[in-house]
N, C-alpha and C. Protein backbone atom coordinates (compact mmCIF):
# COMPACT_ATOMS: atom_id res chain seq x y z
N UNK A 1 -17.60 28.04 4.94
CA UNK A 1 -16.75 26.88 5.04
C UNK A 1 -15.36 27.22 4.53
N UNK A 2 -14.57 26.28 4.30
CA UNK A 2 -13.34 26.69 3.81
C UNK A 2 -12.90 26.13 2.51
N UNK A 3 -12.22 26.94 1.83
CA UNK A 3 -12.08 26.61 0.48
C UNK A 3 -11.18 25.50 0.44
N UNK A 4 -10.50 24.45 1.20
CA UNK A 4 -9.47 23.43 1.48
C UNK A 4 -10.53 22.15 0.90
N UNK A 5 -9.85 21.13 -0.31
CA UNK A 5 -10.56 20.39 -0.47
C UNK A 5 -11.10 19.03 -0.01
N UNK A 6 -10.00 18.99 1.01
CA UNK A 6 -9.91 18.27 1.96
C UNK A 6 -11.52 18.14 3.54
N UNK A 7 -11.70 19.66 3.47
CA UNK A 7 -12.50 20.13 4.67
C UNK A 7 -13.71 19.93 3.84
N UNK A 8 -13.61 20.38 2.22
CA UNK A 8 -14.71 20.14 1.71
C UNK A 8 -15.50 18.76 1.18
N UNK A 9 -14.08 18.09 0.95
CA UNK A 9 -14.64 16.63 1.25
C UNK A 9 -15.63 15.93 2.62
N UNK A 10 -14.47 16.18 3.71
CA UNK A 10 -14.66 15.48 4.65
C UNK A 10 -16.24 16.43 5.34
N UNK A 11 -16.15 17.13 5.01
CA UNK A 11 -17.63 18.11 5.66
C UNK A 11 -19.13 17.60 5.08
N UNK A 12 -18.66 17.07 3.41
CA UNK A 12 -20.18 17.10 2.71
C UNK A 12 -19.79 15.35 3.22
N UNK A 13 -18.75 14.76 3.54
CA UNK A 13 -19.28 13.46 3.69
C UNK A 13 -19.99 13.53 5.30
N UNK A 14 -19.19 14.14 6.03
CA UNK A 14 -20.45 14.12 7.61
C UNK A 14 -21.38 14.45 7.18
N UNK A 15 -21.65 15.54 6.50
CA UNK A 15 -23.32 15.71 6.39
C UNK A 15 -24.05 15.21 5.91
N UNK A 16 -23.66 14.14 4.67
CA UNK A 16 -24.28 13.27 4.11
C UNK A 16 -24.57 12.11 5.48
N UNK A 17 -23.94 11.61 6.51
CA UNK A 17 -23.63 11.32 7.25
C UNK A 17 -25.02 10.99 8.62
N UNK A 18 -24.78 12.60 8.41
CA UNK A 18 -25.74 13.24 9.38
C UNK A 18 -26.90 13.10 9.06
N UNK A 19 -27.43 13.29 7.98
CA UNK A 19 -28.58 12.69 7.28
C UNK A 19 -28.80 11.32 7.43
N UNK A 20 -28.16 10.24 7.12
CA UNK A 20 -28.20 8.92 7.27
C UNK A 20 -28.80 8.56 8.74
N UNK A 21 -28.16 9.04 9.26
CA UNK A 21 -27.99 8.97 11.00
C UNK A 21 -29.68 9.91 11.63
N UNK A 22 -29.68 10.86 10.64
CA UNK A 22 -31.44 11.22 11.29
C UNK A 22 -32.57 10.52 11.10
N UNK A 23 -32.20 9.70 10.28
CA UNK A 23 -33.24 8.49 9.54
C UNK A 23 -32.98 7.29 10.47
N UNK A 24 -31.79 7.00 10.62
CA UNK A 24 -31.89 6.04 11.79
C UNK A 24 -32.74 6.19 12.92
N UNK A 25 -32.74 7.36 13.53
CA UNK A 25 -33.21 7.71 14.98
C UNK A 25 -34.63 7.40 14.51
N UNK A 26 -35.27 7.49 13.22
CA UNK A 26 -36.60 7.48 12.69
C UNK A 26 -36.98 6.09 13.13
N UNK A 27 -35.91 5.14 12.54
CA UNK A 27 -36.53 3.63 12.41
C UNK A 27 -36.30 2.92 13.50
N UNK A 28 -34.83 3.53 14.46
CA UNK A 28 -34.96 3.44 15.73
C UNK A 28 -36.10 3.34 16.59
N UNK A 29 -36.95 4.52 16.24
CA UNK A 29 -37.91 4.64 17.16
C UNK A 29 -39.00 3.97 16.58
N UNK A 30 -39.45 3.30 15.52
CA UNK A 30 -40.32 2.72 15.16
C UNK A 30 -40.24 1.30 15.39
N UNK A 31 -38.79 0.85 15.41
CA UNK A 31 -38.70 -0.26 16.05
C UNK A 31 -39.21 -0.94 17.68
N UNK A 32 -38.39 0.46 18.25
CA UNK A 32 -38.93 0.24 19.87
C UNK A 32 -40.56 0.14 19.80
N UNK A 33 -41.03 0.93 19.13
CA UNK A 33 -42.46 1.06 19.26
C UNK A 33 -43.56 -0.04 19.06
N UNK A 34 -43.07 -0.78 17.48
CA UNK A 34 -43.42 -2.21 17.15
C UNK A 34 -43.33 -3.25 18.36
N UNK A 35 -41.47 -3.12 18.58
CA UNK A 35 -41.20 -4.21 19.68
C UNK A 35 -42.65 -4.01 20.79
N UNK A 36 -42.33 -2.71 21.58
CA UNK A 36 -44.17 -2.87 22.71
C UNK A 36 -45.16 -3.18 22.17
N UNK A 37 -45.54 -2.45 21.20
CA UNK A 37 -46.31 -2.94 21.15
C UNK A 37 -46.80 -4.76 20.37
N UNK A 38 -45.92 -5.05 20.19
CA UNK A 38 -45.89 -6.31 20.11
C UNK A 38 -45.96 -7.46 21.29
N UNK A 39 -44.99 -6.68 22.02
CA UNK A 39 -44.93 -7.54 23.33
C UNK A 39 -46.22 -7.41 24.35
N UNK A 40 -47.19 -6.46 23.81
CA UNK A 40 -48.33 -6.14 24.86
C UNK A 40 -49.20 -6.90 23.75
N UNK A 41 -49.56 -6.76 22.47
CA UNK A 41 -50.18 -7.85 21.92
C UNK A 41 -50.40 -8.90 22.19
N UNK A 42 -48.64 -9.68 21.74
CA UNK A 42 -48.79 -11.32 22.11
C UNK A 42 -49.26 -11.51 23.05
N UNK A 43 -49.06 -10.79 24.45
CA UNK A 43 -49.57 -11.12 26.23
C UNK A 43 -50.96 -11.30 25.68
N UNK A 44 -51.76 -10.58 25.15
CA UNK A 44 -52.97 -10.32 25.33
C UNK A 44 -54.02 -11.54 24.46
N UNK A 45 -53.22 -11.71 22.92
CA UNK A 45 -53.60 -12.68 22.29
C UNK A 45 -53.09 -14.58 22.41
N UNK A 46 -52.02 -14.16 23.55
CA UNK A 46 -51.47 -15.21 23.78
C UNK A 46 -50.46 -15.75 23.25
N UNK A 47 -49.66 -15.07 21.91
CA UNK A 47 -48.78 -15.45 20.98
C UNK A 47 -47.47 -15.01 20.85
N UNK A 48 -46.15 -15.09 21.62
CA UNK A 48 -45.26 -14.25 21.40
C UNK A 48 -44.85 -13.71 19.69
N UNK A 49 -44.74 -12.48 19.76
CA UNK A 49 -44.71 -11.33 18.56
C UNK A 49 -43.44 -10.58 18.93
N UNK A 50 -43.15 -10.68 19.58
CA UNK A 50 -41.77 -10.05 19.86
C UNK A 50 -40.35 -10.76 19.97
N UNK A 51 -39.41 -10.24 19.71
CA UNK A 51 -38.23 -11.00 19.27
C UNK A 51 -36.99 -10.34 20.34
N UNK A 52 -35.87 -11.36 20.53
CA UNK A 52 -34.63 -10.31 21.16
C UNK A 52 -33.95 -9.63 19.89
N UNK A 53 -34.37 -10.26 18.70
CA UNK A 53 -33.54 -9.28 17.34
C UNK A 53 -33.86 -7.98 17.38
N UNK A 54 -35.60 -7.61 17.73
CA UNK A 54 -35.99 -6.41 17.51
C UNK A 54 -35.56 -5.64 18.89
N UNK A 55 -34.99 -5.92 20.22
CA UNK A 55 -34.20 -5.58 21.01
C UNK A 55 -32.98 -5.18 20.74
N UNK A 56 -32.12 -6.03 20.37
CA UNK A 56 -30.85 -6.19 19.77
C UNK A 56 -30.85 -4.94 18.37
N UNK A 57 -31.54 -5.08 17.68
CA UNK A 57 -31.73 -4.19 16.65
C UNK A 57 -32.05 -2.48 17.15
N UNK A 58 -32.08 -2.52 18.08
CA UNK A 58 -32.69 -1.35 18.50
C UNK A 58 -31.42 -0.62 19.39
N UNK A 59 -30.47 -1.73 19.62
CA UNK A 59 -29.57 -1.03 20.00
C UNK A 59 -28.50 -0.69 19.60
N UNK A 60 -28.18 -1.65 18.51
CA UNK A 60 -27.33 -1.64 17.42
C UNK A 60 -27.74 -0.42 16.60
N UNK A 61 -28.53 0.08 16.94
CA UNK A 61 -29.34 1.31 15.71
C UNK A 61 -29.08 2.65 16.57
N UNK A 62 -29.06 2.58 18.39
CA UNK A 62 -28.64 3.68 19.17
C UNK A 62 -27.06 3.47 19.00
N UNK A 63 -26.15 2.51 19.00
CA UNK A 63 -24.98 2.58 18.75
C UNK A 63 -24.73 3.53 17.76
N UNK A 64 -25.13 3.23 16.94
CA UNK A 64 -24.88 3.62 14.88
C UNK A 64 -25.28 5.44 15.29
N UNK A 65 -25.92 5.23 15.93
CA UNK A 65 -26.19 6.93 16.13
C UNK A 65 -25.33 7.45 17.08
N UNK A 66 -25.12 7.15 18.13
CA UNK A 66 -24.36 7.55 18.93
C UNK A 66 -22.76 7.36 18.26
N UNK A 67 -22.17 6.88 17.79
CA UNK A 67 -20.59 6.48 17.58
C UNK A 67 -20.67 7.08 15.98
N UNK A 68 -21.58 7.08 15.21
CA UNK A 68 -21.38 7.78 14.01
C UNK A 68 -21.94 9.20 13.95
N UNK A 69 -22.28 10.15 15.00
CA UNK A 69 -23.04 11.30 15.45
C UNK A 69 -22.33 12.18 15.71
N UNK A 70 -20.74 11.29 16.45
CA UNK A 70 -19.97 11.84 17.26
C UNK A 70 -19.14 13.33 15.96
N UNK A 71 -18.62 12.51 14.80
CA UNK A 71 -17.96 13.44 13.53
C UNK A 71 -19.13 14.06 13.22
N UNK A 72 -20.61 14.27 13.08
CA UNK A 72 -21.39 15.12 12.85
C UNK A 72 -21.50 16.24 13.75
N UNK A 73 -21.74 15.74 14.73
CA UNK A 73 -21.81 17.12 16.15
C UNK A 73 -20.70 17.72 16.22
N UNK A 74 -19.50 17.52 15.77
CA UNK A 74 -17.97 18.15 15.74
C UNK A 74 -18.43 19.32 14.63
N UNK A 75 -18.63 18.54 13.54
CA UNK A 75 -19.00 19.57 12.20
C UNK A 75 -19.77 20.87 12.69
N UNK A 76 -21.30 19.90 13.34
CA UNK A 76 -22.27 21.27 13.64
C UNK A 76 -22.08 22.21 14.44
N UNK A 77 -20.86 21.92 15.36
CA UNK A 77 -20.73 22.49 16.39
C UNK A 77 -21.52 21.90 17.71
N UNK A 78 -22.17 21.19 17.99
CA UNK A 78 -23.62 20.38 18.18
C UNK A 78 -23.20 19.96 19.54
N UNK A 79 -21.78 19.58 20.14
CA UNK A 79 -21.56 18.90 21.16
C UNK A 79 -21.49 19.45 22.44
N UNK A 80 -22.00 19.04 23.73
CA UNK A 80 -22.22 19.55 24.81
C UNK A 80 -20.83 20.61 25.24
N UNK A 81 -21.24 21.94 25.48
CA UNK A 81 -20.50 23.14 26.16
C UNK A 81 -20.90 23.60 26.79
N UNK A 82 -20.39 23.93 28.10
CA UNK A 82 -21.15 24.42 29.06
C UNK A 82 -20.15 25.59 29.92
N UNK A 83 -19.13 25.83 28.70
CA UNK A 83 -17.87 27.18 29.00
C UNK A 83 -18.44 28.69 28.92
N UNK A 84 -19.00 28.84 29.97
CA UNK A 84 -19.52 30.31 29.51
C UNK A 84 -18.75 31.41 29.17
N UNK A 85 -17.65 31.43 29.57
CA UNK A 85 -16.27 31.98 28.88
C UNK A 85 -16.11 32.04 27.39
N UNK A 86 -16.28 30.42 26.97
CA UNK A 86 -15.85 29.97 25.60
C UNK A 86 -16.54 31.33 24.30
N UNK A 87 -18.19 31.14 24.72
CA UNK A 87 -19.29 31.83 24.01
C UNK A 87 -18.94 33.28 23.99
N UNK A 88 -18.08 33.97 24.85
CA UNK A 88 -17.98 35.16 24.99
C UNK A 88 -16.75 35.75 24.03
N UNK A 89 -15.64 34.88 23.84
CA UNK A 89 -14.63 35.20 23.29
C UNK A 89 -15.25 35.64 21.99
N UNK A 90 -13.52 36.17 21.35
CA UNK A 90 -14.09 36.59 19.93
C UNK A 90 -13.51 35.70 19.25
N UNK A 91 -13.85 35.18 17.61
CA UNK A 91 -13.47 33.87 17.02
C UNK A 91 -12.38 33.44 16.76
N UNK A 92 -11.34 34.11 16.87
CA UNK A 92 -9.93 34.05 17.15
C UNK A 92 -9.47 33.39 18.15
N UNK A 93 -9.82 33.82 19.37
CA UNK A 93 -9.40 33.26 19.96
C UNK A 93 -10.32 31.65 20.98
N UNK A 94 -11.81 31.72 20.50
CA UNK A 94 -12.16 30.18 20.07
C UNK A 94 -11.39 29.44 19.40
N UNK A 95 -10.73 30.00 18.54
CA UNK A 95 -10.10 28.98 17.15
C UNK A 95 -8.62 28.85 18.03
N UNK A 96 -8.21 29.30 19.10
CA UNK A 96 -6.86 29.07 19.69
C UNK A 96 -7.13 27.47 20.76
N UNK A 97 -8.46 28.31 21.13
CA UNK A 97 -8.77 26.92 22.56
C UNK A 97 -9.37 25.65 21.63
N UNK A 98 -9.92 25.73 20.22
CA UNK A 98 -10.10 25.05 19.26
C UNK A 98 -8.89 24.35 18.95
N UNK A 99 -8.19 24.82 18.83
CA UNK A 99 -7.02 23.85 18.27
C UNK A 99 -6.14 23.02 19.20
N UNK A 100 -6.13 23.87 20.35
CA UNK A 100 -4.96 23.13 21.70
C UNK A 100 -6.04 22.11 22.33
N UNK A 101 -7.39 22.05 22.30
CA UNK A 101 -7.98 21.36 22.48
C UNK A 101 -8.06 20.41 21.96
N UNK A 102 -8.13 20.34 20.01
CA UNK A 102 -8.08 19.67 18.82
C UNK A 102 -6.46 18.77 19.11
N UNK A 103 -5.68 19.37 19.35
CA UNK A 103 -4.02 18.75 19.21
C UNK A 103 -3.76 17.97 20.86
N UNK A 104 -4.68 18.61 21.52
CA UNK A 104 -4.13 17.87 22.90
C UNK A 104 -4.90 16.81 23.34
N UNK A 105 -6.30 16.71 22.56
CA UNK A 105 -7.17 15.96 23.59
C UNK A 105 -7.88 15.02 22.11
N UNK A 106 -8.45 15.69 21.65
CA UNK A 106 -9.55 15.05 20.60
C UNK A 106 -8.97 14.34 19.75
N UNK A 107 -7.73 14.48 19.41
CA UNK A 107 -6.66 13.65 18.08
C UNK A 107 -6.05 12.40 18.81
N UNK A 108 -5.51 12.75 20.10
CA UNK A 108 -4.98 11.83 21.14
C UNK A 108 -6.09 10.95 21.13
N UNK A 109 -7.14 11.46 21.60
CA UNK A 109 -8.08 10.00 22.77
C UNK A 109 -8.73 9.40 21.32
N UNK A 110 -8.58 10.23 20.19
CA UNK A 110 -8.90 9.32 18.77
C UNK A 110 -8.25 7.72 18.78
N UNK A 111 -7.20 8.74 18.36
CA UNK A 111 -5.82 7.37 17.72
C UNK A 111 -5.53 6.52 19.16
N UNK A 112 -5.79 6.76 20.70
CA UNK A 112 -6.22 6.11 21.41
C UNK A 112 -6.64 4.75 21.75
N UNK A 113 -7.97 5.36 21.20
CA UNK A 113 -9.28 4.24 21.16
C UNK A 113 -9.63 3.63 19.85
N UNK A 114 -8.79 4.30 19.11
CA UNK A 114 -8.56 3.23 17.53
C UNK A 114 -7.15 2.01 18.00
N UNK A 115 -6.36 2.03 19.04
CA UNK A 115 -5.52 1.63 19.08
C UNK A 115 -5.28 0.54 20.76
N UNK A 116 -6.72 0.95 21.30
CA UNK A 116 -6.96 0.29 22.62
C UNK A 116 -8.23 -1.14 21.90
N UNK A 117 -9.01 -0.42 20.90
CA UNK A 117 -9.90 -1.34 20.95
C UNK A 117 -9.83 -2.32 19.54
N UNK A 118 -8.52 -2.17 18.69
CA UNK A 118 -8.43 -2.88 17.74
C UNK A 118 -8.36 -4.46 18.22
N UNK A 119 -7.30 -4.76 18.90
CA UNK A 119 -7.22 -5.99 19.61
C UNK A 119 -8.81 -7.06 20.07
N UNK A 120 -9.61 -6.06 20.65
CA UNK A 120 -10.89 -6.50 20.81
C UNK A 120 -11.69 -6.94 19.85
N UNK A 121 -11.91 -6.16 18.81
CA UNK A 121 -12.17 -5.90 17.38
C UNK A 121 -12.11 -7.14 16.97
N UNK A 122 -11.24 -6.87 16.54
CA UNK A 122 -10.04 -8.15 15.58
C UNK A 122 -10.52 -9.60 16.37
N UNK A 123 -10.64 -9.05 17.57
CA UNK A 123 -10.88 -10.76 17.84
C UNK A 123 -12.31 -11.02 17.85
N UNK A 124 -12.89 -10.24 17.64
CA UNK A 124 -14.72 -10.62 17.57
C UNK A 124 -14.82 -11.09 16.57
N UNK A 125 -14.53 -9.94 15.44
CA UNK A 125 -14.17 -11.06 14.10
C UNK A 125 -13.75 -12.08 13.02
N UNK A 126 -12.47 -12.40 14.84
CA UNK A 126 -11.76 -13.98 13.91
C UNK A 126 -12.97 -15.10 14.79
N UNK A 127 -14.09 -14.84 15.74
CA UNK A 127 -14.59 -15.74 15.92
C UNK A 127 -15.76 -15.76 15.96
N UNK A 128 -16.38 -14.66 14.47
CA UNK A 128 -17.53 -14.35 14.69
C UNK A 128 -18.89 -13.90 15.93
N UNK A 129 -18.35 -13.43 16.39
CA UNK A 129 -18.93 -13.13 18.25
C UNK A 129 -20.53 -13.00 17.38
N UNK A 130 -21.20 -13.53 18.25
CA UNK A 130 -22.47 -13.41 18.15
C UNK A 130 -23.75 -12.78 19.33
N UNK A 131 -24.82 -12.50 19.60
CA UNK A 131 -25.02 -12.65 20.54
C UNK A 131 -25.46 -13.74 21.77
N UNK A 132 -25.58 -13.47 23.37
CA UNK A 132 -25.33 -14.87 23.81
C UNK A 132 -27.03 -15.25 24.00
N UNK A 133 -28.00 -14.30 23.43
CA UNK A 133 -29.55 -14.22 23.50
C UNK A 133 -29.93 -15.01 22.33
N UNK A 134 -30.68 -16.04 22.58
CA UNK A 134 -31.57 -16.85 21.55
C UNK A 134 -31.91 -15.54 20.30
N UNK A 135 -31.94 -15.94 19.08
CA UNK A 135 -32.16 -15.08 17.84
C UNK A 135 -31.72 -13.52 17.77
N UNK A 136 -30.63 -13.37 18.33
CA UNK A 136 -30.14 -12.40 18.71
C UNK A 136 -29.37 -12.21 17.18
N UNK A 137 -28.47 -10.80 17.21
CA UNK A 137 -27.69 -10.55 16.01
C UNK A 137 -26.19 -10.97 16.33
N UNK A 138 -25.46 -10.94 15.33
CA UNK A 138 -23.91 -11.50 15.42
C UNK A 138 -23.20 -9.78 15.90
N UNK A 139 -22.39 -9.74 16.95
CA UNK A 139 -22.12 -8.88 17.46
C UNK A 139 -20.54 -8.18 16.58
N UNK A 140 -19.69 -9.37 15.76
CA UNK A 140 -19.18 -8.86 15.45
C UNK A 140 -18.84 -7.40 14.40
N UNK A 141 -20.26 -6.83 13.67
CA UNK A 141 -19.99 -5.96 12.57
C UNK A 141 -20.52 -4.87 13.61
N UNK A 142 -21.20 -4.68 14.80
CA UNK A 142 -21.59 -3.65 15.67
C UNK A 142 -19.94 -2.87 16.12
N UNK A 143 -19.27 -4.22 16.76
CA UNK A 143 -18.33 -3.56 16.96
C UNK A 143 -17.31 -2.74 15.94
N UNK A 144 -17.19 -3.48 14.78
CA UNK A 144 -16.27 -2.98 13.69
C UNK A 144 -16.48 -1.41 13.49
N UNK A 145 -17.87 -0.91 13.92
CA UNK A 145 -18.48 0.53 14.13
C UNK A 145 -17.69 1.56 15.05
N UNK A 146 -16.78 0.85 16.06
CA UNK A 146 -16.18 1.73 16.66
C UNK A 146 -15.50 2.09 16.22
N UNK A 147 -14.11 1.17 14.97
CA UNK A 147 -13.09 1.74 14.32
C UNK A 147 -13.96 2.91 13.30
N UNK A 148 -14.52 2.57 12.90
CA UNK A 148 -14.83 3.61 11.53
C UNK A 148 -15.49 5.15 12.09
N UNK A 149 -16.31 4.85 13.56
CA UNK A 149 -16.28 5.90 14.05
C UNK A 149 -15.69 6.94 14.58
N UNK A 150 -13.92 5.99 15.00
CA UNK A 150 -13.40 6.92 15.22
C UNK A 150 -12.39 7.32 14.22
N UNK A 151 -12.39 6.75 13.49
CA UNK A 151 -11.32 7.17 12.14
C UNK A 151 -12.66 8.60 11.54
N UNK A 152 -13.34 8.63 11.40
CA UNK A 152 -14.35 9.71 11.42
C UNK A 152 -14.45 10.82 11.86
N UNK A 153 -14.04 10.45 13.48
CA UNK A 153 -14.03 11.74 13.87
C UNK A 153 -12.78 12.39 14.11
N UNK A 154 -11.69 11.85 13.61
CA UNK A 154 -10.30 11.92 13.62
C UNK A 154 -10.86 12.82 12.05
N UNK A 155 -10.99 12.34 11.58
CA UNK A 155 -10.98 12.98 10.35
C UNK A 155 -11.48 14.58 10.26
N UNK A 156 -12.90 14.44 11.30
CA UNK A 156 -13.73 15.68 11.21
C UNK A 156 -12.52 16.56 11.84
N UNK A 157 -12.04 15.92 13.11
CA UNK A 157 -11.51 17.00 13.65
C UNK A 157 -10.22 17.64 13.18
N UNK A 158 -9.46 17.35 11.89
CA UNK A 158 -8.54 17.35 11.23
C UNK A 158 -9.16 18.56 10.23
N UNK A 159 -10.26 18.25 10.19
CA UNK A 159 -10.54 19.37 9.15
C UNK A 159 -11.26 20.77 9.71
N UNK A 160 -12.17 20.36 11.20
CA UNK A 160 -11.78 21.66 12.15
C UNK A 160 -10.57 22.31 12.28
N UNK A 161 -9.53 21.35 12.60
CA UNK A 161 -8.38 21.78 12.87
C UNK A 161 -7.68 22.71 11.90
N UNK A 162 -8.15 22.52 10.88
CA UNK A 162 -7.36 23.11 9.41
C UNK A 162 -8.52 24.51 9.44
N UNK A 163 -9.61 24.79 9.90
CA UNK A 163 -10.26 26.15 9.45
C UNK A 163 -9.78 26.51 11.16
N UNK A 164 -9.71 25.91 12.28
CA UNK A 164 -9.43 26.72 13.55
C UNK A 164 -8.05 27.41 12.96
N UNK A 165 -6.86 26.58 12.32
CA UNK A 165 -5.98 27.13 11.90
C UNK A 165 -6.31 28.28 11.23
N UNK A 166 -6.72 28.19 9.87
CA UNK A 166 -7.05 29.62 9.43
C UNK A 166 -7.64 30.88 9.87
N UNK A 167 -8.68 30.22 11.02
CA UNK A 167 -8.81 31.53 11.27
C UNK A 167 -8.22 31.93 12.15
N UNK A 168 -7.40 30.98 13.50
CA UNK A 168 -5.99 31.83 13.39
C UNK A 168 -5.38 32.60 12.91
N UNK A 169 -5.10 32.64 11.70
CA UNK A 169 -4.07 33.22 10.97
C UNK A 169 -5.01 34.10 10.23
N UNK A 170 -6.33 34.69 10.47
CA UNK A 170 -7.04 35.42 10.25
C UNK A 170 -7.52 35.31 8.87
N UNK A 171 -6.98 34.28 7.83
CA UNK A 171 -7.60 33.77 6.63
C UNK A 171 -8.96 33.12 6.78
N UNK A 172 -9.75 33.28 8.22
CA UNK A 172 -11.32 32.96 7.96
C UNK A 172 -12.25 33.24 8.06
N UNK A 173 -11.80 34.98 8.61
CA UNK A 173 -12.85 35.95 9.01
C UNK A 173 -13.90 35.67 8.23
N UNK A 174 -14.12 35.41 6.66
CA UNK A 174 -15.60 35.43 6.99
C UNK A 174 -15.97 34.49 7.11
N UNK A 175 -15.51 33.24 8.17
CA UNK A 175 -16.09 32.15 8.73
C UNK A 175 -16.57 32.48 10.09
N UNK A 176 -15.94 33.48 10.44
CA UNK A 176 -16.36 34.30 11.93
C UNK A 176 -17.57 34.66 12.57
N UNK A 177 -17.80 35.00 11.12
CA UNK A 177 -19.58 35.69 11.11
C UNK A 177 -20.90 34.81 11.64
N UNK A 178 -20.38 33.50 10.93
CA UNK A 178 -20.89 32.35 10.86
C UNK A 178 -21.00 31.36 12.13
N UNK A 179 -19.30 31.36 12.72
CA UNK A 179 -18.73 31.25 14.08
C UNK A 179 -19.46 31.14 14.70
N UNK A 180 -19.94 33.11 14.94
CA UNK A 180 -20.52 34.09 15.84
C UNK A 180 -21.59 33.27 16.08
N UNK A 181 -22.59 32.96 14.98
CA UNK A 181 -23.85 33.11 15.20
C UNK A 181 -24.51 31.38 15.81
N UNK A 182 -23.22 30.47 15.45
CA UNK A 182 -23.16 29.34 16.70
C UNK A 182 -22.51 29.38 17.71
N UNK A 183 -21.98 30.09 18.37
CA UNK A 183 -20.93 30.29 19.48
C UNK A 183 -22.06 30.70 20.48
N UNK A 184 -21.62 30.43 21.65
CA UNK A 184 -22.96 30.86 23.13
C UNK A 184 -22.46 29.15 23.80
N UNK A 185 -23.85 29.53 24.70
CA UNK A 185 -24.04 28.49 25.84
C UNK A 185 -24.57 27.44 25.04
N UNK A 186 -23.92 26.21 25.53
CA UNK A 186 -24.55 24.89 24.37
C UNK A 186 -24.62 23.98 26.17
N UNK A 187 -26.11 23.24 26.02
CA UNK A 187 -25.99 22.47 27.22
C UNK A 187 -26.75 21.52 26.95
């Protein structure tokens, strides 16, 4: 990793992160599972047992993973590549297409979509948006998930950006090693 305390902040908080978020996918899936089998119960005993919360809950829980996953898979390296070029280079010059990538695309469509979807935001929560399904959840704190997700991954990629820099400037060779041994075909 890099000795910047900044990268070392923002790294042990994704991974703390990332952890949170693997436990979700846990209760995620125990939810869906309850929900059927609930809903094949009640049919059978005659009693509805199933709820649109535990629907609603189930997706609010794939949101939370998906939009808070996004600054973890940056960290791990984790996110779909399919540059067979990319894997071949040597870490130098990953850390070049790393950064013009980082400065042209990933920082942009950040501050973007922190700045397209505040307006939306903001207004779910001056009128409490709820959902429009009988016992459903209040929709406004799902959304508030997009800002923090992407202030997140603005962040992660700020602190990629700061070791692609270094090892630019060849201050990260022995992050290279490390590089190496995630670098390849990711699909």
């Amino acid at each position: 990793m890099s000795d910047n305390p900044y990268n070392r902040f923002v790294n042990r908080m994704t991974g703390g992160l990332g952890r949170v978020i693997s436990w979700m996918v846990m209760l995620m899936v125990a939810i869906s599972a309850f929900n059927a089998i609930a809903r094949w119960l009640g049919r059978w005993i005659g009693i509805n047992l199933s709820s649109n919360l535990y629907l609603e809950l189930q997706w609010y829980l794939f949101s939370l993973i998906f939009l808070l996953g996004a600054a973890y898979a940056l960290k791990e390296n984790a996110h779909v590549r399919v540059d067979v070029i990319y894997g071949r280079l040597r870490a130098r010059s990953r850390a070049v297409i790393n950064v013009v990538g980082s400065v042209l695309m990933l920082m942009p469509f950040c501050v973007f979509v922190l700045w397209v979807s505040w307006p939306s935001i903001r207004n779910s929560w001056v009128v409490r948006e709820g959902s429009p399904d009988p016992s459903g959840l209040p929709r406004y704190p799902i959304k508030a998930v997009i800002i923090v997700a992407f202030v997140l991954l603005l962040a992660q990629g700020v602190a990629e950006l700061i070791k692609d820099m270094r090892m630019m400037r060849g201050a990260g060779d022995a992050d290279a090693d490390a590089d190496d041994a995630h670098a390849g075909i990711r699909l």
